[in-house]
Protein backbone atom coordinates (compact mmCIF):
# COMPACT_ATOMS: atom_id res chain seq x y z
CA UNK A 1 94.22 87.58 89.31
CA UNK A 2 95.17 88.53 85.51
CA UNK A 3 96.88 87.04 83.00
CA UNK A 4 97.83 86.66 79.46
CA UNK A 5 95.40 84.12 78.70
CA UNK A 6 91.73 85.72 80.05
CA UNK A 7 90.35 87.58 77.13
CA UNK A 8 89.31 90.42 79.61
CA UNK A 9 92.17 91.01 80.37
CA UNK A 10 93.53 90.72 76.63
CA UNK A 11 90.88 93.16 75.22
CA UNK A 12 91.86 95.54 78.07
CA UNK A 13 95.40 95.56 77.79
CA UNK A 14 94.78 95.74 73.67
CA UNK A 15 92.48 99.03 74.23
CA UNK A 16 94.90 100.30 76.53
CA UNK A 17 97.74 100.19 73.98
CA UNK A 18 95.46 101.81 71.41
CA UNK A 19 94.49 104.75 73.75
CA UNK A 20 98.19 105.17 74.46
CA UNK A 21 99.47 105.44 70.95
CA UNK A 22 98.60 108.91 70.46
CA UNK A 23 100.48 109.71 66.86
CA UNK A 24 98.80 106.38 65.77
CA UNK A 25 101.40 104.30 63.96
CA UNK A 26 101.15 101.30 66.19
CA UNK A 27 104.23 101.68 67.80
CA UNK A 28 105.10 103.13 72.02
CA UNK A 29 107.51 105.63 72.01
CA UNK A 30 108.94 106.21 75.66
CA UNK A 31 105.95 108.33 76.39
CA UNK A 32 103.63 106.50 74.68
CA UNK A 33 104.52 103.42 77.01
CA UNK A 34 104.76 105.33 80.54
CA UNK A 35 101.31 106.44 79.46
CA UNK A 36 100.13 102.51 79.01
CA UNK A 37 102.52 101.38 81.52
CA UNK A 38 100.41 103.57 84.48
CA UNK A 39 97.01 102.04 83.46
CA UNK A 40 98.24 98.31 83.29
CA UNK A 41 99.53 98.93 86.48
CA UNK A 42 95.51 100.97 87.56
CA UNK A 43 94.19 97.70 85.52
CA UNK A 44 96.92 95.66 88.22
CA UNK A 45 95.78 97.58 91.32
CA UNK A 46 92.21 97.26 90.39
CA UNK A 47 92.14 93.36 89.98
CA UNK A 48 94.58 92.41 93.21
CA UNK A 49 97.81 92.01 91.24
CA UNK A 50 100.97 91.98 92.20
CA UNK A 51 102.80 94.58 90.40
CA UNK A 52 107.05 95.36 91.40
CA UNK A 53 107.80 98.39 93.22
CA UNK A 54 109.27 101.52 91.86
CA UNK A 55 109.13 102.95 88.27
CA UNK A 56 110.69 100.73 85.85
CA UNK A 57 109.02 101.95 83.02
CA UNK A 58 112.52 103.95 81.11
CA UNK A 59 114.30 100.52 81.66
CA UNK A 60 111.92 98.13 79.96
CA UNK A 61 111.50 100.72 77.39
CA UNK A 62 114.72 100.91 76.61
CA UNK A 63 115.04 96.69 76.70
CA UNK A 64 111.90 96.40 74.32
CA UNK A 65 112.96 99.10 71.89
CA UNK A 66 116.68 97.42 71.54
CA UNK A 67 115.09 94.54 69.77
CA UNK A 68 112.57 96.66 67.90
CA UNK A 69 113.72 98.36 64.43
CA UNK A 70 113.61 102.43 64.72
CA UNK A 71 111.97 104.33 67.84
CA UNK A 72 109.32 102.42 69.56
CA UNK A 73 107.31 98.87 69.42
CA UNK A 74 104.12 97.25 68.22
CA UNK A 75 102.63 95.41 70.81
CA UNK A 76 103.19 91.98 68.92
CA UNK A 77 106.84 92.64 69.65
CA UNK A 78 106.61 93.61 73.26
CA UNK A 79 104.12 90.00 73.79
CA UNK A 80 106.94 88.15 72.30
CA UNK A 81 109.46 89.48 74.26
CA UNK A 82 107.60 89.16 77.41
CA UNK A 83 106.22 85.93 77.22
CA UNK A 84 108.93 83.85 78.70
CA UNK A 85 109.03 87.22 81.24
């Protein structure tokens, strides 16, 4: 099982974020984030996780990015807004 706290897991989700931010500024956009959203949930599938059913990818998009300032969010902001999750 994965989790916040194994560093595999950490560097994985990190790259993952990285490869999904194509215009580079650090921030998801909504496609940006359905792009890293479908391989943390290949990254889920592939190490047993449980992951929820059905695509809620527009709705925690638009949850993250109503705390965030302009269009997107870093990942530092979507960590702290997930942590308690």
């Amino acid at each position: 099982m994965i989790g916040f706290f194994n560093a595999t897991y950490t560097d994985r989700m990190t790259q993952a974020w990285a490869d999904a931010d194509a215009d580079g500024d650090g921030r998801l956009n909504l496609e940006e984030f359905r792009t890293w959203t479908a391989t943390m949930d290949a990254i889920a599938a592939e190490e047993g996780d449980w992951r929820e059913e059905g695509d809620h990818t527009e709705q925690v998009y638009n949850i993250m990015n109503s705390f965030s300032e302009g269009n997107g969010f870093k990942m530092i902001e979507f960590m702290m807004l997930t942590a308690y999750w």
